[in-house]
Structure formats: structure tokens, C-alpha cells
N, C-alpha and C. Protein backbone atom coordinates (compact mmCIF):
# COMPACT_ATOMS: atom_id res chain seq x y z
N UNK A 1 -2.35 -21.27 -33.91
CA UNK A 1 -2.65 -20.08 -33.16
C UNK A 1 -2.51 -18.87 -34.07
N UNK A 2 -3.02 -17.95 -33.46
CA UNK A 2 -3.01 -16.82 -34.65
C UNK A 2 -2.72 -15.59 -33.69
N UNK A 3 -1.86 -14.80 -34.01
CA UNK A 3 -1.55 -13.73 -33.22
C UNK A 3 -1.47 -12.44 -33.43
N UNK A 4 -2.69 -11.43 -33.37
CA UNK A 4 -2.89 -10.50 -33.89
C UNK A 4 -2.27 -9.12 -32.63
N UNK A 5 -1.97 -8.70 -33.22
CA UNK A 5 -1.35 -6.71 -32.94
C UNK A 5 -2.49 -6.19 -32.40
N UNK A 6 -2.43 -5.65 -30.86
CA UNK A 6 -3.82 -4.77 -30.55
C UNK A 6 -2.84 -3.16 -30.89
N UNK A 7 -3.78 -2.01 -30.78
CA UNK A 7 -3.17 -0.50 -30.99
C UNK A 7 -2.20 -0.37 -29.41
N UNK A 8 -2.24 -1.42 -29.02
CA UNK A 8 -1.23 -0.75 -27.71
C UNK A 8 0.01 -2.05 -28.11
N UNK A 9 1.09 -1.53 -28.04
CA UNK A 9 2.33 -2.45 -28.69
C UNK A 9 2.70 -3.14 -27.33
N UNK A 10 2.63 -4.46 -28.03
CA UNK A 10 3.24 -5.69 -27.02
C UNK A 10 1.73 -6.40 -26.31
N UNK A 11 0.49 -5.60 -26.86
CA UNK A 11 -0.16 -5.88 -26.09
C UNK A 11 -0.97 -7.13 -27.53
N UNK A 12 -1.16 -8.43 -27.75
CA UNK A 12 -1.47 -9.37 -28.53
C UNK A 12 -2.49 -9.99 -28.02
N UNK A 13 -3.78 -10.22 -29.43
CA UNK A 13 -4.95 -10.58 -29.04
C UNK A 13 -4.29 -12.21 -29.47
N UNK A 14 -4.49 -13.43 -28.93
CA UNK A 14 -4.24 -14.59 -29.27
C UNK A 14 -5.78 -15.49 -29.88
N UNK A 15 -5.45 -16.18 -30.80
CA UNK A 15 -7.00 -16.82 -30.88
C UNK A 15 -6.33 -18.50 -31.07
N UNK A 16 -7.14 -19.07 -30.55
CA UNK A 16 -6.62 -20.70 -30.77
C UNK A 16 -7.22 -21.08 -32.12
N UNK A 17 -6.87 -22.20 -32.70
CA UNK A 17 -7.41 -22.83 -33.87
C UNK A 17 -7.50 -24.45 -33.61
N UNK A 18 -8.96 -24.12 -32.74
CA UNK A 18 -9.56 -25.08 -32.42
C UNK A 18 -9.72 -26.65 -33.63
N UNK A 19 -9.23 -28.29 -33.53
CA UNK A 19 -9.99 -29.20 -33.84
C UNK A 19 -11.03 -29.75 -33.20
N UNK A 20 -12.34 -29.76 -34.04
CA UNK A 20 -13.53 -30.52 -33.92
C UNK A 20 -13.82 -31.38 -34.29
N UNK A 21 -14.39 -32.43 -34.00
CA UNK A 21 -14.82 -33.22 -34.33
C UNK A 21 -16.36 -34.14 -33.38
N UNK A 22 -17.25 -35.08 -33.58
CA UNK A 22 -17.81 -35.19 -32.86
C UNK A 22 -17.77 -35.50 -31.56
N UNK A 23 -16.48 -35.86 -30.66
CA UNK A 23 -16.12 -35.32 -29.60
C UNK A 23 -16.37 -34.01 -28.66
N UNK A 24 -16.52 -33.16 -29.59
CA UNK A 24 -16.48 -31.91 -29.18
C UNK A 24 -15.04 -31.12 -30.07
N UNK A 25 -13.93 -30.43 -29.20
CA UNK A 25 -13.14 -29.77 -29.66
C UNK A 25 -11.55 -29.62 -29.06
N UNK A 26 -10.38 -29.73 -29.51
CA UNK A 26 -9.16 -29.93 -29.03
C UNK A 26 -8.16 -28.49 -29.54
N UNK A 27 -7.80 -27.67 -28.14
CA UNK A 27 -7.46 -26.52 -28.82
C UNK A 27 -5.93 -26.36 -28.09
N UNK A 28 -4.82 -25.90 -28.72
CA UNK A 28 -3.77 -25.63 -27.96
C UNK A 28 -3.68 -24.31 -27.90
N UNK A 29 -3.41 -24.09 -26.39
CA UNK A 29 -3.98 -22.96 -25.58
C UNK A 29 -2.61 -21.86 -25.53
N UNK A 30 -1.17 -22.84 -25.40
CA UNK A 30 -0.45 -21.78 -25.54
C UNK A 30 1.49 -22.98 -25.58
N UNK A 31 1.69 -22.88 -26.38
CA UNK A 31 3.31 -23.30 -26.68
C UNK A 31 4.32 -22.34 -27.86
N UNK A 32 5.35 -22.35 -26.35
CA UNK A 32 6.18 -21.45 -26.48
C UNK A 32 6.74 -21.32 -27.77
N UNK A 33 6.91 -22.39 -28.96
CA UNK A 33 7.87 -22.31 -30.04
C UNK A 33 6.56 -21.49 -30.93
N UNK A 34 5.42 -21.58 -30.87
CA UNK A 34 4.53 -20.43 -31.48
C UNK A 34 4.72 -19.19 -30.83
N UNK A 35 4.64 -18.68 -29.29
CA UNK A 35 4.74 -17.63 -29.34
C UNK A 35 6.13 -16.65 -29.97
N UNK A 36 7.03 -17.60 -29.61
CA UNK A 36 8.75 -16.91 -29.96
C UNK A 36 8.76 -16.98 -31.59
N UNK A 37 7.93 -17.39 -32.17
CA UNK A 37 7.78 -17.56 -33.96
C UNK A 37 6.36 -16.17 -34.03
N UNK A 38 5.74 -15.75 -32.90
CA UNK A 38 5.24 -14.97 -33.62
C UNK A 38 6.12 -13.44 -32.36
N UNK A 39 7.30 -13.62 -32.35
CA UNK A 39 8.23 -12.53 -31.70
C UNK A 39 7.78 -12.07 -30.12
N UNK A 40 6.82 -13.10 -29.62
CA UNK A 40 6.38 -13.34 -28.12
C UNK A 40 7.01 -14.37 -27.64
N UNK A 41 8.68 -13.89 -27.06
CA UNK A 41 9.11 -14.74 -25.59
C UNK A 41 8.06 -14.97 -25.01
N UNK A 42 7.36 -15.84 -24.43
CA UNK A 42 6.74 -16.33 -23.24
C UNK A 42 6.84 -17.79 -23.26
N UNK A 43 7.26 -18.00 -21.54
CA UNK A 43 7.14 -19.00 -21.01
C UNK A 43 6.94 -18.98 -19.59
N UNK A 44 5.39 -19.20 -19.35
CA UNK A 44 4.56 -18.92 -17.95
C UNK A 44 5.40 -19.96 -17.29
N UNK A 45 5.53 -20.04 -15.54
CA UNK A 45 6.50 -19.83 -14.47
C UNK A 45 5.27 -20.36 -13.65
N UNK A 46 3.95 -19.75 -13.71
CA UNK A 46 3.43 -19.72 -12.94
C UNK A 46 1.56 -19.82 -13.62
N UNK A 47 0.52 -20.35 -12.75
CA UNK A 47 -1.22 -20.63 -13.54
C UNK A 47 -1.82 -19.85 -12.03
N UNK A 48 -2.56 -18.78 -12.65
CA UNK A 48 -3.79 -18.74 -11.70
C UNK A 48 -5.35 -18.42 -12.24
N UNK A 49 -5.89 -18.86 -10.76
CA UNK A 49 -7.38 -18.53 -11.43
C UNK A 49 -8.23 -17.46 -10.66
N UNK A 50 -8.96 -16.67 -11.63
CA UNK A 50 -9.69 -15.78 -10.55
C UNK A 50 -11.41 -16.55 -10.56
N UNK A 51 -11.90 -16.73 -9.82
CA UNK A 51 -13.39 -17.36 -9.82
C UNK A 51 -14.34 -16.28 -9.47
N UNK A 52 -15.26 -16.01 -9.97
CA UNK A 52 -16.11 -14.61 -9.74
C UNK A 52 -17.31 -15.05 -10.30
N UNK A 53 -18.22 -15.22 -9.62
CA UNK A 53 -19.54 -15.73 -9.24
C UNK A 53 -20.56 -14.75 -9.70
N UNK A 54 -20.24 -13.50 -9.56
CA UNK A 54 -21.24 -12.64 -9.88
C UNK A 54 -21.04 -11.52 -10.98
N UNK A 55 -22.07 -11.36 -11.27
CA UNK A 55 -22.19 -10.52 -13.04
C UNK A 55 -21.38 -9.32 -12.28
N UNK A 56 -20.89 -8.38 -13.49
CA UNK A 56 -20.23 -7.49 -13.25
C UNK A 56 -19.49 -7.06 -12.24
N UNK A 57 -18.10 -8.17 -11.40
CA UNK A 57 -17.46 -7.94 -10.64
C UNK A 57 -16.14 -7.03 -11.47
N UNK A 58 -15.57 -6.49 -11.00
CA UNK A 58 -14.25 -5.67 -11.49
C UNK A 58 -13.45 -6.09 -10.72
N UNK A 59 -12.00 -6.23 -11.18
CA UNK A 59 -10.45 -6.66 -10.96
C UNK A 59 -10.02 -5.95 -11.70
N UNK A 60 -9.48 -4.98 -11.22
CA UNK A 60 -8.27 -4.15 -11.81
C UNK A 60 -8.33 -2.60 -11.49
N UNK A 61 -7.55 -1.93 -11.79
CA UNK A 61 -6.20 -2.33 -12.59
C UNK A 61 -5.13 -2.52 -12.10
N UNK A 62 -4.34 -3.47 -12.17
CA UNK A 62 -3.32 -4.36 -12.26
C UNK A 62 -2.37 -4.26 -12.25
N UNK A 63 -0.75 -4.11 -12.13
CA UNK A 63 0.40 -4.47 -12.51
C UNK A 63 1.37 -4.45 -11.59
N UNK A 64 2.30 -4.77 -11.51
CA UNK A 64 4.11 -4.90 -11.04
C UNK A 64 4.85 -4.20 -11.16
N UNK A 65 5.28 -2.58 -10.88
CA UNK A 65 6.24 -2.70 -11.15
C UNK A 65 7.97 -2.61 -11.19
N UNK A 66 8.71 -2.53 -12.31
CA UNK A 66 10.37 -3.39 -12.09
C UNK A 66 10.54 -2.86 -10.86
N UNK A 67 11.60 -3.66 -10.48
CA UNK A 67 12.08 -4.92 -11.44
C UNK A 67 11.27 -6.05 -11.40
N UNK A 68 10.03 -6.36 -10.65
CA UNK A 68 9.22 -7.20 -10.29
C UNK A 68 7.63 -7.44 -11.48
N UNK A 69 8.30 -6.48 -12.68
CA UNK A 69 7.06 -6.81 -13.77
C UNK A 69 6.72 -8.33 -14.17
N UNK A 70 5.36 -8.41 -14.46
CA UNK A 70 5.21 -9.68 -15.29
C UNK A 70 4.61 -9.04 -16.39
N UNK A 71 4.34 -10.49 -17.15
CA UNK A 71 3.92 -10.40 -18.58
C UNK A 71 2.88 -12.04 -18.28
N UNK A 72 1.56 -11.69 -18.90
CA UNK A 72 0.83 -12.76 -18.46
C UNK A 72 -0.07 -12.74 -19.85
N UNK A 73 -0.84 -14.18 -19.79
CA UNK A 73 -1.67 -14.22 -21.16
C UNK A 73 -2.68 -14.63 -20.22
N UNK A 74 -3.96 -14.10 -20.49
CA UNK A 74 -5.02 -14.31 -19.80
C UNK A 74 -6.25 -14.84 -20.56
N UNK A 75 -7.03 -15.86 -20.05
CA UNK A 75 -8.14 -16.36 -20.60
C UNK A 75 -9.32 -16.30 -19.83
N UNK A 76 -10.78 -16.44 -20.55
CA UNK A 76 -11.83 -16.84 -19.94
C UNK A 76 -11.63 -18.38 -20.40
N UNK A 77 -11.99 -19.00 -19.32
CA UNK A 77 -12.25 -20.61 -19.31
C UNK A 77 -13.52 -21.40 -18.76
N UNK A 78 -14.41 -19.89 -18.36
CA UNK A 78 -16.10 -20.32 -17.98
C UNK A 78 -16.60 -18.85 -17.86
N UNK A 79 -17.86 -18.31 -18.99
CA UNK A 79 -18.40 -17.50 -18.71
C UNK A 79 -18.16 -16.33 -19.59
N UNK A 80 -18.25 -15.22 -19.31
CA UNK A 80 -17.17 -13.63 -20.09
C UNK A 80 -17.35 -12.54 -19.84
N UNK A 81 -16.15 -12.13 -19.99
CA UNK A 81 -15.45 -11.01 -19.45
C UNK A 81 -14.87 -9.95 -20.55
N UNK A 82 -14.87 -8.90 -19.92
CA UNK A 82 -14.41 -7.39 -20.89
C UNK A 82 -13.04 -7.72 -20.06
N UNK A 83 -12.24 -7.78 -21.12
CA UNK A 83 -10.79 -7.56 -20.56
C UNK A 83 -10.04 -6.13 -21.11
N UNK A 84 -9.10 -5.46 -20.26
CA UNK A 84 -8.43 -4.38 -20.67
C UNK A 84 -7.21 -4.26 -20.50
N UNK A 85 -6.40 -4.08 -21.45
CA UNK A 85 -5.18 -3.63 -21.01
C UNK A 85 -4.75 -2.10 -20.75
N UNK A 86 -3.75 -1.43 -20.02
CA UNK A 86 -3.45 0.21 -20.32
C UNK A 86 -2.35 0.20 -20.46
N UNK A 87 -1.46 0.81 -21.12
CA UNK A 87 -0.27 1.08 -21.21
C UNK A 87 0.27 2.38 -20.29
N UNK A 88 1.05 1.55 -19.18
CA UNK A 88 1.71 2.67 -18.40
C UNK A 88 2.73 2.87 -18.57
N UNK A 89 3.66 2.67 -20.04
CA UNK A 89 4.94 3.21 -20.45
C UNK A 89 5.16 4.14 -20.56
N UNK A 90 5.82 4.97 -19.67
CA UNK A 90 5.83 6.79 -20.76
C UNK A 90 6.61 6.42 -21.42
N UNK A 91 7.63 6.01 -22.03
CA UNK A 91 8.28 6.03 -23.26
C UNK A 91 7.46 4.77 -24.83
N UNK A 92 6.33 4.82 -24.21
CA UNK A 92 5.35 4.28 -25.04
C UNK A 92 4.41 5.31 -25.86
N UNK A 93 4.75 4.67 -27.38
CA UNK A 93 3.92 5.83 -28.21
C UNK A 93 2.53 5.70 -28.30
N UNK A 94 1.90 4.48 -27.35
CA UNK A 94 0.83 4.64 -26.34
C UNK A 94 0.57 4.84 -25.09
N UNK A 95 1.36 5.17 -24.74
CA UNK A 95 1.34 5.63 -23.47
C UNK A 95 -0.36 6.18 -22.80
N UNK A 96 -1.04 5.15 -22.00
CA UNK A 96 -2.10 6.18 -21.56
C UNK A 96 -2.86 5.66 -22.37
N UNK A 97 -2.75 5.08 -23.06
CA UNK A 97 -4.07 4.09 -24.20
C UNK A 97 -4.63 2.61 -23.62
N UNK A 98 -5.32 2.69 -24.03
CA UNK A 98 -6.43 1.21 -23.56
C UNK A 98 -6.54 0.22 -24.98
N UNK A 99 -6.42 -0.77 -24.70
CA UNK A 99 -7.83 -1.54 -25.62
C UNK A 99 -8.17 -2.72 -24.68
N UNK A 100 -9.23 -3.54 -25.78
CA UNK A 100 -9.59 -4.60 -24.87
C UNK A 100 -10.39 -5.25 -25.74
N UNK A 101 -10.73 -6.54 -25.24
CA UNK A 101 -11.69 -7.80 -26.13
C UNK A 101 -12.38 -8.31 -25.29
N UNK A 102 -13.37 -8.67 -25.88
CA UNK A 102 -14.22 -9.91 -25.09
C UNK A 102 -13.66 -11.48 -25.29
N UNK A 103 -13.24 -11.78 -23.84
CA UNK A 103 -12.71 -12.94 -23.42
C UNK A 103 -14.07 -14.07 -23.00
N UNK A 104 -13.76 -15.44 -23.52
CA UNK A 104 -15.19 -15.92 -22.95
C UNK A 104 -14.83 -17.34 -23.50
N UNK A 105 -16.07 -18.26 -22.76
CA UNK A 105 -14.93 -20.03 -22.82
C UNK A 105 -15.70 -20.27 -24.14
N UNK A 106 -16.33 -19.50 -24.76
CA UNK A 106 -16.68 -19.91 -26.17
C UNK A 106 -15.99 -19.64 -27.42
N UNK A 107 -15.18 -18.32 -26.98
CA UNK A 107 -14.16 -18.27 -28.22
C UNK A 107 -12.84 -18.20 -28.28
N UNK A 108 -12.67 -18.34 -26.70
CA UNK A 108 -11.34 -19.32 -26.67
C UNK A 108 -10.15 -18.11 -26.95
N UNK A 109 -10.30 -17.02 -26.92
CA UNK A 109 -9.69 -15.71 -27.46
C UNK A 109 -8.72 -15.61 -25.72
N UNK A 110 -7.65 -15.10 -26.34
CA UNK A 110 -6.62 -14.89 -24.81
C UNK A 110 -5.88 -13.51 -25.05
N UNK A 111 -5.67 -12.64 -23.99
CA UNK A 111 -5.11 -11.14 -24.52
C UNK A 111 -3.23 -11.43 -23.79
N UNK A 112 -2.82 -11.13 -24.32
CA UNK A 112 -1.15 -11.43 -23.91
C UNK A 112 -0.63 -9.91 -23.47
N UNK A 113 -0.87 -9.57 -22.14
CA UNK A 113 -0.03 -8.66 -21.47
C UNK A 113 1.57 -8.64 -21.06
N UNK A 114 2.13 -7.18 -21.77
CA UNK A 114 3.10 -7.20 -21.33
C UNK A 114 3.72 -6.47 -20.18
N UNK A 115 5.06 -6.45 -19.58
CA UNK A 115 5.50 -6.14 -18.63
C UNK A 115 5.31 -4.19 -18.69
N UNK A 116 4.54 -4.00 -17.70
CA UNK A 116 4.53 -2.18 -17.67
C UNK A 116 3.21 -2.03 -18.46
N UNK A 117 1.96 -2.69 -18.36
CA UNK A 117 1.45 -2.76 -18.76
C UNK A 117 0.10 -2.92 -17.49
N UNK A 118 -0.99 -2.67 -17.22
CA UNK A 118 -1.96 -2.55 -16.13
C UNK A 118 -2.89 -3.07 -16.81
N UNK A 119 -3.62 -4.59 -15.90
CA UNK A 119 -4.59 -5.36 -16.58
C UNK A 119 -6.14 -5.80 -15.64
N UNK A 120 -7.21 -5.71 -15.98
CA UNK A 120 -8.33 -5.71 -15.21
C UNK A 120 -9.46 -6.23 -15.99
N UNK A 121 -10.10 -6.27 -15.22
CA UNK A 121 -11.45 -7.11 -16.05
C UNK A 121 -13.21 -7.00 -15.08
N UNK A 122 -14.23 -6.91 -16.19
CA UNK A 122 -15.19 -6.86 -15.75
C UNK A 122 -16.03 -7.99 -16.69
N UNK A 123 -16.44 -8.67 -15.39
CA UNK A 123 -17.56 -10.06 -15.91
C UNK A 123 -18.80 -9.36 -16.25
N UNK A 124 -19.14 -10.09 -17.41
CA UNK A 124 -20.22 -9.89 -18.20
C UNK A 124 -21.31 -10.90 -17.98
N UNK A 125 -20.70 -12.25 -17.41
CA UNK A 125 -21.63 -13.35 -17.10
C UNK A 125 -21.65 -13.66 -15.24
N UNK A 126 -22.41 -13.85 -14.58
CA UNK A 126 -22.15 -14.67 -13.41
C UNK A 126 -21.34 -16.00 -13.40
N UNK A 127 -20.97 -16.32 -12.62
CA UNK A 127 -19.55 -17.75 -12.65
C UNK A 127 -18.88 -18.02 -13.55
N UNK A 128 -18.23 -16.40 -13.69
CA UNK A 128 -16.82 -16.63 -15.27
C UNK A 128 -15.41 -16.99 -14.20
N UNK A 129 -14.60 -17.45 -14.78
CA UNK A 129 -13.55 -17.91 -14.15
C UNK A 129 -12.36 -17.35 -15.07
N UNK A 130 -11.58 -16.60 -14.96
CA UNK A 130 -10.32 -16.18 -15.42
C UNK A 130 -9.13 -16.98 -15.42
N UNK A 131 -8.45 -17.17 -16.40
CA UNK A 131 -7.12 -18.21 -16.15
C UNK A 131 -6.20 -17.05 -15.93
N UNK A 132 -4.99 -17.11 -15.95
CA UNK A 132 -3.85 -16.68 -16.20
C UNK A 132 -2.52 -17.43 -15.96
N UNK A 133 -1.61 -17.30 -17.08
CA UNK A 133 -0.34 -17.83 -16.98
C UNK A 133 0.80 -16.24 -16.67
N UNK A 134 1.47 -16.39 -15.60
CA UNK A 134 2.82 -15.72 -15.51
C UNK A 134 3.87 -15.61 -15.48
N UNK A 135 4.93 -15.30 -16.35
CA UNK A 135 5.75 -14.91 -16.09
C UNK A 135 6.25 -13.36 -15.78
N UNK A 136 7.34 -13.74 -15.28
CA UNK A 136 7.94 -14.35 -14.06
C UNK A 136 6.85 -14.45 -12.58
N UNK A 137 6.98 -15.08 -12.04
CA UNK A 137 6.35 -15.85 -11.24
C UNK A 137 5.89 -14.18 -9.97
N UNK A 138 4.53 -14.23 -9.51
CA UNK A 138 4.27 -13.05 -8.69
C UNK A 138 4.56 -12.55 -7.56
N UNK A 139 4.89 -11.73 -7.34
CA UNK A 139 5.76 -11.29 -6.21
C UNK A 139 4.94 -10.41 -5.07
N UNK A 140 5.04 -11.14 -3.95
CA UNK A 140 3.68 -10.52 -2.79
C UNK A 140 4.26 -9.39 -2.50
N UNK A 141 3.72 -8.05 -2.01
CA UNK A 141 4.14 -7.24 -1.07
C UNK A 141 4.30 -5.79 -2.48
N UNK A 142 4.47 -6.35 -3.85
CA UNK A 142 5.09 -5.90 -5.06
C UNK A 142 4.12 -5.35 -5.97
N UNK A 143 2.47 -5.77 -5.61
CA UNK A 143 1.52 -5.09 -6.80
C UNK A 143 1.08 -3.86 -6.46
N UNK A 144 0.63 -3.22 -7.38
CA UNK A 144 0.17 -1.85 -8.19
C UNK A 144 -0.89 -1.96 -8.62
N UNK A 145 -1.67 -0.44 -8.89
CA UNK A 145 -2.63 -0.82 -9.72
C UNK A 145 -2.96 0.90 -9.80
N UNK A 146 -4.04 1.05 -11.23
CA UNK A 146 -4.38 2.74 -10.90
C UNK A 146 -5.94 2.60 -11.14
N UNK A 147 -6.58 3.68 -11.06
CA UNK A 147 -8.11 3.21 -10.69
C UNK A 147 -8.74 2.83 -12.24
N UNK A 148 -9.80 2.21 -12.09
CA UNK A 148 -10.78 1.62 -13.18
C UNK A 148 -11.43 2.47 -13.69
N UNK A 149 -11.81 3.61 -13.62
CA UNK A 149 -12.30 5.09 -13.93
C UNK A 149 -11.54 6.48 -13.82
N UNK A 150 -10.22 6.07 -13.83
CA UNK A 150 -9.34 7.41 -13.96
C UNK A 150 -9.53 8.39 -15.88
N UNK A 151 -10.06 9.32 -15.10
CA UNK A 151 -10.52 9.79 -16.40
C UNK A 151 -9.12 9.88 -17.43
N UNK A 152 -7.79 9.58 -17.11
CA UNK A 152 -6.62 9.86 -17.69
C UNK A 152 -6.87 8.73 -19.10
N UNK A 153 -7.25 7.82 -18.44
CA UNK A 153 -7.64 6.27 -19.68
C UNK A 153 -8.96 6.59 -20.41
N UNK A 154 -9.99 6.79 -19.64
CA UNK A 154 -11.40 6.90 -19.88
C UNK A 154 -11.76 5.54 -21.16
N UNK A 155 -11.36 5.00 -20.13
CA UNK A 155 -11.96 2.90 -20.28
C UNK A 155 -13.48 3.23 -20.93
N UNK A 156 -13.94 2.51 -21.77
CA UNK A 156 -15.02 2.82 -22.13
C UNK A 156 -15.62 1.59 -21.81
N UNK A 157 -16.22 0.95 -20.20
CA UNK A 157 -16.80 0.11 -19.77
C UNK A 157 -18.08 -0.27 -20.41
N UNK A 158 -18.29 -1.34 -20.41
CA UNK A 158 -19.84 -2.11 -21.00
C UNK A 158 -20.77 -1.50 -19.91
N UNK A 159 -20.41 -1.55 -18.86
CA UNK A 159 -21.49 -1.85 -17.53
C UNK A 159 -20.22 -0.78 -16.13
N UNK A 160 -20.81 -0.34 -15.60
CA UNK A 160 -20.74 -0.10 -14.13
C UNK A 160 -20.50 -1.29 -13.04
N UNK A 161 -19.51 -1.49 -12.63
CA UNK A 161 -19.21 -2.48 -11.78
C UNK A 161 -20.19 -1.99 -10.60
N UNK A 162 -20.54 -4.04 -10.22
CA UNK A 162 -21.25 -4.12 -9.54
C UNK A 162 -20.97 -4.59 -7.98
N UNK A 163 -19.63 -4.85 -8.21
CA UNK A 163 -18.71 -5.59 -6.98
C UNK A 163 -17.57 -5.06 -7.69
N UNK A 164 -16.59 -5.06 -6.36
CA UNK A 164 -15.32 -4.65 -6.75
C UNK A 164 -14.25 -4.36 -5.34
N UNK A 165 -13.10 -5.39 -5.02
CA UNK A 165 -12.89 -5.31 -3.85
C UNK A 165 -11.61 -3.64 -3.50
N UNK A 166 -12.12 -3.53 -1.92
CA UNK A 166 -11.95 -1.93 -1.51
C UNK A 166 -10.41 -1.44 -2.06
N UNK A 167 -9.27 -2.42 -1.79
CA UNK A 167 -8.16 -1.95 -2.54
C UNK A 167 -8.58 -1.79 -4.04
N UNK A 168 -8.81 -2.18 -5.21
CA UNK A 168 -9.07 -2.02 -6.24
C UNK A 168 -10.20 -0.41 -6.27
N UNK A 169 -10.81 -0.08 -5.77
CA UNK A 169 -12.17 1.06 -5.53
C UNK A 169 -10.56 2.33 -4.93
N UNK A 170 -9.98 1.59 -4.18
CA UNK A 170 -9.04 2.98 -3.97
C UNK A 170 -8.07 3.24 -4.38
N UNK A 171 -7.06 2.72 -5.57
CA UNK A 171 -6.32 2.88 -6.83
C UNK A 171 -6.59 4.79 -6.84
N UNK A 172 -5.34 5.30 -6.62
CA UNK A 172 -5.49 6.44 -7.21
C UNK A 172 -5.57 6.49 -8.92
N UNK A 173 -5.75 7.77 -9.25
CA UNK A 173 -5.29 8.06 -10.97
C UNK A 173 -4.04 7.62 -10.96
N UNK A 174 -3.80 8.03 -12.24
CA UNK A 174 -2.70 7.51 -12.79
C UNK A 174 -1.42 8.84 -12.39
N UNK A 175 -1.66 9.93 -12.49
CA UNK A 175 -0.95 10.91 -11.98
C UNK A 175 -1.01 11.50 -10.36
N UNK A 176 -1.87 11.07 -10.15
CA UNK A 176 -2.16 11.11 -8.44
C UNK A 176 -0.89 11.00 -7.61
């Protein structure tokens, strides 16, 4: 595995290092004695999937928080997706910063969110499917989120969401 530094701290692009052979390909997706060797505690608690059928649906933005934060590594596992993270730390010397990658079941690429951290995504393909592993395990009654166009981030989207469900559309700003 290879674990690269995005400009928002804590926030890690993961890439697998896929074997091929004429089989096809055998990739390990995520074990803990690599992440804690590359200074990422994680050990997911919890697997979900988001299934989204149609091009340019939006999910997000995202988070928990304390004491009820998670920290999740997220994949495409059919299809692809613009993934984003934001950093909602104020004592973060990003504070209010974005980045993001293209997630997709062809390159096998996973973004590792951390706790205090707001995460969302817009499909680029029809029937992409999102994984995610969490820790600590999700807590109902407990999520957050701030809007997908708060000019405070100014996300620099591929596309205009084309679906997007009504709690997510009513996310105030971030200072709201």
C-alpha cells in the first residue's frame, strides 16, 4: 500500500499495490499493521455501502461531531466518483480547505478521512457504489453536515449535482 499526504492533514490518499496475473488481480484493500506503520491508527468497527444508480448524485457533506466523530477510509468498488474531504478544525492550519481525488473500481485509490473532518461525494458514472469502513462504529440521531456549495469551501465540482437528497440540499454554511 502506499500512503500519500493530501494538503489537508490527516486527510491520506491510499493506493493499493495490486498482484496480476492472468486471473485478473489480487489487491489488499486495507490492514491495520500498514496503516499504524504509515502513522494511521485505523481499525474499521464497522462496512457500509452507498449504491447510487444515477450519474451525478451528491452525498454530502458529512460528519459527526465529538464525542461521536469517526474516521473512515472510503472506496469506489463499481463505477466513479469525485470524492471530497473539508476540514472543519478551527485549530487546523487548514481549516476551511478542501481536496479531493477521483475514486473509481479501476484504480482502486481510497481517501482516509479523519475525525472533524466533513466527507461527500459526487458520481461521475451511473451505478457507482461507495464502500466505506468506520471507525468507531455510527451513531444515529448524531450526524452533521454543511452544504455542498457553501461558498466558505468553494468545492470546485466537476458537474452540478443532478440528484441529491433534501436533508443534504439543506445543510446550512459552514458559519450559518
Amino acid at each position: 500500500m502506499r500512503f500519500t499526504p493530501t494538503e489537508i492533514a490527516g486527510v491520506v490518499r491510499v493506493e493499493t499495490q495490486p498482484h496480476s496475473d492472468e486471473r485478473g488481480l489480487f489487491a489488499r484493500m486495507h490492514c491495520p499493521e500498514a496503516f499504524a506503520a504509515a502513522g494511521i491508527p485505523f481499525e474499521p468497527v464497522q462496512t457500509s455501502l452507498s449504491r447510487n444508480p444515477h450519474i451525478h448524485t451528491l452525498r454530502g457533506m458529512h460528519y459527526q461531531p465529538a464525542p461521536y466523530g469517526e474516521t473512515k477510509l472510503v472506496r469506489v468498488t463499481r463505477g466513479r466518483a469525485f470524492d471530497v474531504a473539508v476540514d472543519l478544525r478551527p485549530a487546523s492550519p487548514t481549516y476551511r480547505r478542501w481536496t479531493a481525488a477521483e475514486l473509481s473500481a479501476e484504480n482502486l485509490v481510497a481517501l482516509f478521512i479523519p475525525e472533524g473532518v466533513a466527507h461527500g461525494f459526487l458520481t461521475l458514472e451511473p451505478d457507482t457504489d461507495v464502500l466505506y469502513q468506520i471507525a468507531p462504529a455510527y451513531r444515529p440521531g448524531h450526524a452533521a453536515g454543511v452544504r455542498w456549495d457553501d461558498p466558505a469551501f468553494a468545492i470546485a465540482w466537476p458537474a452540478a449535482p443532478a440528484l441529491m437528497s433534501p436533508a443534504d440540499a439543506a445543510y446550512p454554511d459552514h458559519d450559518a
